[in-house]
C-alpha atoms as a PDB file:
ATOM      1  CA  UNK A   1     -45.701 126.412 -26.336  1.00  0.00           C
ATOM      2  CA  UNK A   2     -43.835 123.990 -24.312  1.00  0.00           C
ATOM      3  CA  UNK A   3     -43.971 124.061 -20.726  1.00  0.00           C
ATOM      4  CA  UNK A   4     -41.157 122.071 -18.634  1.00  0.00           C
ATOM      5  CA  UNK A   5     -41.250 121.085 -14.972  1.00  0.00           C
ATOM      6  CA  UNK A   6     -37.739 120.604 -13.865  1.00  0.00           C
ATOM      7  CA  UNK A   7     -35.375 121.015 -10.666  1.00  0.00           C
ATOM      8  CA  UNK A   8     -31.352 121.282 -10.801  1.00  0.00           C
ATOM      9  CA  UNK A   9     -29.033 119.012 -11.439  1.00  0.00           C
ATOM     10  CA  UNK A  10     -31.681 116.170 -12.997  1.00  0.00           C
ATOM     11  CA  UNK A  11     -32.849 114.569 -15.839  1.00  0.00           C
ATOM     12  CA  UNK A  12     -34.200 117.725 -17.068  1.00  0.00           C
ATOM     13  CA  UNK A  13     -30.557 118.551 -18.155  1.00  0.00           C
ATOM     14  CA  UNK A  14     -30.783 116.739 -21.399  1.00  0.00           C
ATOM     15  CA  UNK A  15     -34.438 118.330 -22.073  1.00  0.00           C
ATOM     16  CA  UNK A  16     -33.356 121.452 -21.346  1.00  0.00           C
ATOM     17  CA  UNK A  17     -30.754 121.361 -23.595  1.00  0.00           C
ATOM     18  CA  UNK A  18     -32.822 119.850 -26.408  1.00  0.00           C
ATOM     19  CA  UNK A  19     -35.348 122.875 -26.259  1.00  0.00           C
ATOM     20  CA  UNK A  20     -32.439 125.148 -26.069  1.00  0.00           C
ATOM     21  CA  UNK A  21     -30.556 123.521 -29.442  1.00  0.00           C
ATOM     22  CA  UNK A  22     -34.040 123.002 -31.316  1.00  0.00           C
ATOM     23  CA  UNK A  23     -34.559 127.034 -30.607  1.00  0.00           C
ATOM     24  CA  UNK A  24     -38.511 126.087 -29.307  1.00  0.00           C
ATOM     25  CA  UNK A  25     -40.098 128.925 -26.594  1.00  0.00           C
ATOM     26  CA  UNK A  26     -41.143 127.441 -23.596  1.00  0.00           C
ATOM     27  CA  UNK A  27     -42.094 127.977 -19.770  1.00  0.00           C
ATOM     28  CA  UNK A  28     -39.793 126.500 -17.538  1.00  0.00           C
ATOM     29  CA  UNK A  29     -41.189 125.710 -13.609  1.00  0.00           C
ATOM     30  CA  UNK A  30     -38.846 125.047 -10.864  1.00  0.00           C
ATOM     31  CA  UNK A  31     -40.746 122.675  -8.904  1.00  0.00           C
ATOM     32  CA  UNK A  32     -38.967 122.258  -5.520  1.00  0.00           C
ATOM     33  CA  UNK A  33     -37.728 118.836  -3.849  1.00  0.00           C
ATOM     34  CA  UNK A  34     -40.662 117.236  -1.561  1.00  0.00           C
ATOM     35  CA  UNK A  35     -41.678 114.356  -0.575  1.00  0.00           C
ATOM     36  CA  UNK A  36     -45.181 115.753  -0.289  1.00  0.00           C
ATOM     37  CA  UNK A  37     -46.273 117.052  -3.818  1.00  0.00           C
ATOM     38  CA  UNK A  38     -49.322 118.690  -4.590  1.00  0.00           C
ATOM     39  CA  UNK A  39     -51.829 116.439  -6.521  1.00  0.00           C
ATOM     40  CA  UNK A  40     -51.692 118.580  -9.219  1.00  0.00           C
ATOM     41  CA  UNK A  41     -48.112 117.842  -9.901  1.00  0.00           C
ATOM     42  CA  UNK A  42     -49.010 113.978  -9.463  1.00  0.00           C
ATOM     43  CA  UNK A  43     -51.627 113.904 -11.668  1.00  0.00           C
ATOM     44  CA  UNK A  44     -48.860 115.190 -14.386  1.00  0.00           C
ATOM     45  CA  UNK A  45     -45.846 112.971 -12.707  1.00  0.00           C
ATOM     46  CA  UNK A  46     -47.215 109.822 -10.821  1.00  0.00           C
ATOM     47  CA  UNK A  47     -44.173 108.973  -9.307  1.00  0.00           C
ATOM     48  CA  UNK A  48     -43.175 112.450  -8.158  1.00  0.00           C
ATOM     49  CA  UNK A  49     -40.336 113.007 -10.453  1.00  0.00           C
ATOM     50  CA  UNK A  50     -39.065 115.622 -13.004  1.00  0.00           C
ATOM     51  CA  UNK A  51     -38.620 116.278 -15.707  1.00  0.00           C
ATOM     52  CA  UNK A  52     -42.057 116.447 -17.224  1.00  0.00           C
ATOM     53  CA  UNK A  53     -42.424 118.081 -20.192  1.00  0.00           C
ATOM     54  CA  UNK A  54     -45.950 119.630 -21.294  1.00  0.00           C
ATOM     55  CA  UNK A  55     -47.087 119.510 -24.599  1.00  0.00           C
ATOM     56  CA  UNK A  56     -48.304 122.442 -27.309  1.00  0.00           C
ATOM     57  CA  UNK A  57     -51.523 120.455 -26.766  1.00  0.00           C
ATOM     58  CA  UNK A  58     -51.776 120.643 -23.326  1.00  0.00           C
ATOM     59  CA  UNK A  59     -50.873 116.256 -22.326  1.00  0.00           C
ATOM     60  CA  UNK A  60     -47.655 115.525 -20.456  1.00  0.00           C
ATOM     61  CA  UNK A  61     -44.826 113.284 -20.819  1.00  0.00           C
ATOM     62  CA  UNK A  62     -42.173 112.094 -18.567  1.00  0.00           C
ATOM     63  CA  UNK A  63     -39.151 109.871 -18.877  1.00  0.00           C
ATOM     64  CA  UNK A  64     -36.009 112.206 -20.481  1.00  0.00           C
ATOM     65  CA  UNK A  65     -34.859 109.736 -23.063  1.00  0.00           C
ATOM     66  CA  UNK A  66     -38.610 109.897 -24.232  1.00  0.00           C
ATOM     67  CA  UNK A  67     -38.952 113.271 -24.300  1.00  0.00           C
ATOM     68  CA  UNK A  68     -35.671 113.729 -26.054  1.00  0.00           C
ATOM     69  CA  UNK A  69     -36.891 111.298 -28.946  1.00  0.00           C
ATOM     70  CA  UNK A  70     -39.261 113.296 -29.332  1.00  0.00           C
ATOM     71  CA  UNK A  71     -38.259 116.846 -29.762  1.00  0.00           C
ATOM     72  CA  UNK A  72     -35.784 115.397 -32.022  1.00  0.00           C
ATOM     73  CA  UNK A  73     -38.759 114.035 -34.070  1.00  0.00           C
ATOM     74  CA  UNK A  74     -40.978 116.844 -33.733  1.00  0.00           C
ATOM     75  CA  UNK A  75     -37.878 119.493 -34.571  1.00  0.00           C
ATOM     76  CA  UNK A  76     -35.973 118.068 -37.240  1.00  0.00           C
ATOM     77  CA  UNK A  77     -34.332 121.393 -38.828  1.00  0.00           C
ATOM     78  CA  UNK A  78     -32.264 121.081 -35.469  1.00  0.00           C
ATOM     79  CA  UNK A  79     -30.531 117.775 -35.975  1.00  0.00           C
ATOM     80  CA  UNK A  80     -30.571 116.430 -32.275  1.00  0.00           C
ATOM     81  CA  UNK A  81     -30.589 112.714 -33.719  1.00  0.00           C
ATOM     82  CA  UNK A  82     -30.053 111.434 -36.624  1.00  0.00           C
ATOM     83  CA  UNK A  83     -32.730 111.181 -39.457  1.00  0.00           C
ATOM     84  CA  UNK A  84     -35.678 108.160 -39.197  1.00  0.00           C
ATOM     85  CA  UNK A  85     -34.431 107.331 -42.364  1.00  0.00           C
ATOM     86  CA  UNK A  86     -30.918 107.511 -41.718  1.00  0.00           C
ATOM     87  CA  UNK A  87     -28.694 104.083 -41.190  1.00  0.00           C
ATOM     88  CA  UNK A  88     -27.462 106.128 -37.633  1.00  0.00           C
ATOM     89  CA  UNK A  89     -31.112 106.500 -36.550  1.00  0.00           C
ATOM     90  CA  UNK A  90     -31.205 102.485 -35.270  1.00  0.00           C
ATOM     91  CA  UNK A  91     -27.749 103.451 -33.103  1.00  0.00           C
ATOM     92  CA  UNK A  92     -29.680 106.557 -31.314  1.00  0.00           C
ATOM     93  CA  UNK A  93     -32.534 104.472 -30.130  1.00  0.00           C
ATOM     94  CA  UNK A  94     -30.658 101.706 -29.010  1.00  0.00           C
ATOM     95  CA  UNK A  95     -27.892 104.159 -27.118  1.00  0.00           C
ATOM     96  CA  UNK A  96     -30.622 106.595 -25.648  1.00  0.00           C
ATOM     97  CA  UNK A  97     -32.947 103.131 -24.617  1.00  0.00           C
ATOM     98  CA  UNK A  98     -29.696 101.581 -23.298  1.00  0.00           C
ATOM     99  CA  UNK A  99     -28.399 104.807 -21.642  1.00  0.00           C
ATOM    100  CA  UNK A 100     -32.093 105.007 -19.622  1.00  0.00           C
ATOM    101  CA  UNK A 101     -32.492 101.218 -18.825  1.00  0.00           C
ATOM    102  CA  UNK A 102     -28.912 100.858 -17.503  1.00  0.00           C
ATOM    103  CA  UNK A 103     -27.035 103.658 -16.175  1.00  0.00           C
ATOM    104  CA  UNK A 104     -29.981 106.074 -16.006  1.00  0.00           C
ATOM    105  CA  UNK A 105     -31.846 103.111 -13.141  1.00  0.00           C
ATOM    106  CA  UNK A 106     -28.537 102.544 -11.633  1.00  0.00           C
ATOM    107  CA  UNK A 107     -27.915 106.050 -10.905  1.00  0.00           C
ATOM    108  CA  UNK A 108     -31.610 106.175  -9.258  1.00  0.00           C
ATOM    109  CA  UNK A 109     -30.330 102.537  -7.190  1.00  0.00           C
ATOM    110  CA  UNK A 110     -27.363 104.550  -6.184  1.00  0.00           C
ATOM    111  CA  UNK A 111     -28.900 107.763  -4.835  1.00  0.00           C
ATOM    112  CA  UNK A 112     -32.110 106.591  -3.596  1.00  0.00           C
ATOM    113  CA  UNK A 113     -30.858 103.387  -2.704  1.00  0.00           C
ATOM    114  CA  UNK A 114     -33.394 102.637   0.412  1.00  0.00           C
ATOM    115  CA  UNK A 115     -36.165 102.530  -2.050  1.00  0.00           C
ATOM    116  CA  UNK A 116     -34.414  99.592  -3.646  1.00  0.00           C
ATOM    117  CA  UNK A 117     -34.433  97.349  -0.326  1.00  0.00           C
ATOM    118  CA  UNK A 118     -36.541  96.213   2.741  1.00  0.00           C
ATOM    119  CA  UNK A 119     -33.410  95.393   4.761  1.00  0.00           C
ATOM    120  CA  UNK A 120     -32.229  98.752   6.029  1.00  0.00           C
ATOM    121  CA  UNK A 121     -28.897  97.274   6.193  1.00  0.00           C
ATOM    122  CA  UNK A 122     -28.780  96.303   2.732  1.00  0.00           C
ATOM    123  CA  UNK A 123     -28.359  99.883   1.688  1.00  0.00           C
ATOM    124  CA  UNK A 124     -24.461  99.721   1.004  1.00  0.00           C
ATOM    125  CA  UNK A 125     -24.687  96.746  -0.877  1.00  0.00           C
ATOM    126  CA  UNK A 126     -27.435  97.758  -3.091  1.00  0.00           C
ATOM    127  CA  UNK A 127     -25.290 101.266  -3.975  1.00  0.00           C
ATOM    128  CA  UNK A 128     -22.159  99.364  -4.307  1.00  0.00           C
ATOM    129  CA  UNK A 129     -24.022  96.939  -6.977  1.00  0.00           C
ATOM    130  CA  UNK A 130     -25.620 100.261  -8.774  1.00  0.00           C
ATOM    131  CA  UNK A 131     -22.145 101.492  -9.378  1.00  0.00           C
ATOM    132  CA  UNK A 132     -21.074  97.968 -10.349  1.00  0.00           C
ATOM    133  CA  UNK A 133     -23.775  98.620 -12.981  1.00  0.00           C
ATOM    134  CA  UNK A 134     -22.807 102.314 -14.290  1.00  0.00           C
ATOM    135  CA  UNK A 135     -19.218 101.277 -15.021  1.00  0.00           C
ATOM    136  CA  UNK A 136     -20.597  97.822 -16.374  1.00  0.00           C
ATOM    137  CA  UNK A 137     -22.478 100.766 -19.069  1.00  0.00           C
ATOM    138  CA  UNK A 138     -20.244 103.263 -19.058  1.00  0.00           C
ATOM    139  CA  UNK A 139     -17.320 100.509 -20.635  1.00  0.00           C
ATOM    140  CA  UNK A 140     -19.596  99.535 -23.158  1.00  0.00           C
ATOM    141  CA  UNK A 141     -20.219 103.010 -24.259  1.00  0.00           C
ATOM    142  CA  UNK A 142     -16.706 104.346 -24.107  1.00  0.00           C
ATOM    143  CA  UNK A 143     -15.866 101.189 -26.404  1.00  0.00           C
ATOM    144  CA  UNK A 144     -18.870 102.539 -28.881  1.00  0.00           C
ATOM    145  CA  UNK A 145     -16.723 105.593 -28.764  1.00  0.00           C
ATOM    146  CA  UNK A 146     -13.452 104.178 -29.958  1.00  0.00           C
ATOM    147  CA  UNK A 147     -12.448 106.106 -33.103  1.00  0.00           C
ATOM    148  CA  UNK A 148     -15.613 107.967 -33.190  1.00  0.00           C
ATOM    149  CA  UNK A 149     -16.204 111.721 -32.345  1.00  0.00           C
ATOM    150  CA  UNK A 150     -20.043 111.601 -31.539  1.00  0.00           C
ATOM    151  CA  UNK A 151     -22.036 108.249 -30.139  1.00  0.00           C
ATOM    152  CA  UNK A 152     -23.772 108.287 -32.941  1.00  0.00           C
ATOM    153  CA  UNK A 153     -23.785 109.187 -36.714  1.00  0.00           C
ATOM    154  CA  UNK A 154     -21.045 112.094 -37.767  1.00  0.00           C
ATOM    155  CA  UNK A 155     -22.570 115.301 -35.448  1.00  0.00           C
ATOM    156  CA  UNK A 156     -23.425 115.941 -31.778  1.00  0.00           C
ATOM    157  CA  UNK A 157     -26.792 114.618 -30.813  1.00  0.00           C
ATOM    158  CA  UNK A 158     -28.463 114.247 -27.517  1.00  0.00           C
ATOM    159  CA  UNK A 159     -27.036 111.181 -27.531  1.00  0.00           C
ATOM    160  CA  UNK A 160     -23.839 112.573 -26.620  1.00  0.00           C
ATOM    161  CA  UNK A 161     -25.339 114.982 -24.054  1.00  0.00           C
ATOM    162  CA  UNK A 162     -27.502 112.422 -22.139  1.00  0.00           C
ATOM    163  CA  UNK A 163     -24.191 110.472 -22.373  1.00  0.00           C
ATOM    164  CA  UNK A 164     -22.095 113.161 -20.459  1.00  0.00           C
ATOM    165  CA  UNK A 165     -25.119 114.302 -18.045  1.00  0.00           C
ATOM    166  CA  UNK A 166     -25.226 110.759 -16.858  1.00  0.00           C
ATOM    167  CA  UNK A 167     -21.785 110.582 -16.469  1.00  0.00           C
ATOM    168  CA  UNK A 168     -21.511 113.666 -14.348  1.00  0.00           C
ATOM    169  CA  UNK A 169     -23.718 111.849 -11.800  1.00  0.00           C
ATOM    170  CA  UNK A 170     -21.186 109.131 -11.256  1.00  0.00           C
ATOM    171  CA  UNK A 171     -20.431 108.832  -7.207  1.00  0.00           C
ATOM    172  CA  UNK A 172     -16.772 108.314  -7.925  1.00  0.00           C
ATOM    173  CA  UNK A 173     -16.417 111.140 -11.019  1.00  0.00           C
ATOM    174  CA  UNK A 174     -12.738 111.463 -10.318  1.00  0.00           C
ATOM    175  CA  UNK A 175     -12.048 108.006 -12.271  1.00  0.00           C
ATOM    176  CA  UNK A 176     -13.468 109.163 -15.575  1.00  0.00           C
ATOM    177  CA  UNK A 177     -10.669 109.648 -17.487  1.00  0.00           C
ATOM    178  CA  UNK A 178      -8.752 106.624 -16.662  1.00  0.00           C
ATOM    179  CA  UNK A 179     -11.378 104.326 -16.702  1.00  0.00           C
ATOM    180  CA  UNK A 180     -13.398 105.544 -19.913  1.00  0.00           C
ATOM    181  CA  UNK A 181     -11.066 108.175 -21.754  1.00  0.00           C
ATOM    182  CA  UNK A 182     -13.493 108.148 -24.615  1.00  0.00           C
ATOM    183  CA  UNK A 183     -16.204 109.257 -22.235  1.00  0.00           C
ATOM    184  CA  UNK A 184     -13.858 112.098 -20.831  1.00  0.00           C
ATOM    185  CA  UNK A 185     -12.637 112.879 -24.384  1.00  0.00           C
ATOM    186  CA  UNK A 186     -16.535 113.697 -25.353  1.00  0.00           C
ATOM    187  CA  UNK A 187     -17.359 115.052 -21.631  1.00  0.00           C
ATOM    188  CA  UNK A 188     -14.109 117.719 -22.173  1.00  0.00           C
ATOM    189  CA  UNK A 189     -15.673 118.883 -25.473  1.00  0.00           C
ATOM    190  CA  UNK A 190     -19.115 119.467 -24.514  1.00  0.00           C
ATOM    191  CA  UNK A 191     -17.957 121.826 -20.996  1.00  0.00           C
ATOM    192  CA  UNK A 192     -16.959 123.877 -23.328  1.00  0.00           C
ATOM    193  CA  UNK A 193     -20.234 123.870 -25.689  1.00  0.00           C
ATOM    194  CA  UNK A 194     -22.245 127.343 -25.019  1.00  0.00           C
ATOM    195  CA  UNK A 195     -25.442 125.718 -24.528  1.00  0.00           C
ATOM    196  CA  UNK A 196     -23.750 123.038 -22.169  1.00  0.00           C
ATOM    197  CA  UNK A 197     -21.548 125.660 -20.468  1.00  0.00           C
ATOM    198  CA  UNK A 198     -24.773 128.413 -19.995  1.00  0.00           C
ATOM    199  CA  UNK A 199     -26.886 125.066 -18.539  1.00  0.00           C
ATOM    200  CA  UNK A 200     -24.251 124.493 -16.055  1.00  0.00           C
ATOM    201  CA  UNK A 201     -24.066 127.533 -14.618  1.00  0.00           C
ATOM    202  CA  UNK A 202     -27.830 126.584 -13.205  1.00  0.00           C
ATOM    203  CA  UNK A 203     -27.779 122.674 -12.898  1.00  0.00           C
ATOM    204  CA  UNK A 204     -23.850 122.252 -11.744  1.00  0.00           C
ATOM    205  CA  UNK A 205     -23.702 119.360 -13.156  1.00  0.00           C
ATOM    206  CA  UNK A 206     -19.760 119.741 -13.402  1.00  0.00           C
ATOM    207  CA  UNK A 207     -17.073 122.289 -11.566  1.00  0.00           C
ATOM    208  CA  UNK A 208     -16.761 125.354 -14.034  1.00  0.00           C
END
């Protein structure tokens, strides 16, 4: 069985919602906000951070794009990505990879911003450039969306929801659908997705 450490309104959204479309049992533990963690917890997440998702046998893995990847491999009857062997598969890994490298670290810039600096008065500037950054990603992936109902391939994947959970974190959420009304388009189906909808009701990740 899967066990998953997790906290609100985080990356273990996405995971989360992977278990809950593959249909897997698992133990989910609530591990509370602190900048003191107990070594166990470190030995499973060096840098203190969640989600971490324990295996069947027994190792750990961090990083929620990985994890996805993943469970999508390791649960194919539930679609969450496309095939390995289909043509959409390439599109998934780039997207997810992009999706973590880009918005995924500029959203961490943006929120913990002081970690990013040693001038504590180059705080501002270093959240200003992270949002600089997340509509810089978010354009690029509301162009992929152009035409298309799902990021990739012709179904929902967890593309599409590691899409919309990042985009929920945006400081300035309000500009959505003007600015990327692709993005909104795929964000206004998913609220209304049961899985998405029950998941919110915990995480908030969007007003109900």
């Amino acid at each position: 069985m899967y066990r998953l450490y997790t906290r609100p309104n985080t990356g273990g959204f996405v995971v989360e919602a992977a278990l809950a479309l593959a249909g897997v049992p698992f133990d989910q533990i609530d591990v509370p906000k602190s900048a003191s963690p107990d070594q166990a917890f470190l030995d499973i997440s060096p840098l203190n951070q969640v989600p971490v998702l324990i295996l069947p046998d027994g190792s750990s893995m961090t990083e929620s794009a990985a994890i996805c990847i993943l469970l999508a491999e390791r649960h194919p009857e539930a679609a969450l990505a496309p095939a390995v062997s289909s043509p959409a598969r390439a599109d998934f890994l780039r997207w997810m990879t992009f999706m973590s490298s880009v918005i995924y670290s500029a959203d961490l810039r943006f929120f913990y911003a002081h970690r990013y600096t040693a001038d504590p008065g180059g705080v501002e500037a270093v959240k200003q450039a992270a949002i600089s950054e997340m509509d810089r990603g978010l354009a690029i992936l509301d162009a992929a969306l152009e035409s298309r109902d799902w990021l990739v391939g012709d179904r929902l994947s967890l593309a599409d929801i590691y899409l919309v959970m990042l985009v929920a974190w945006h400081p300035e959420i309000e500009k959505v659908p003007s600015a990327w009304p692709n993005i909104e388009r795929l964000w206004a189906g998913l609220r209304e997705h049961p899985v998405m909808r029950k998941l919110n009701a915990s995480h908030a990740m969007w007003p109900a």
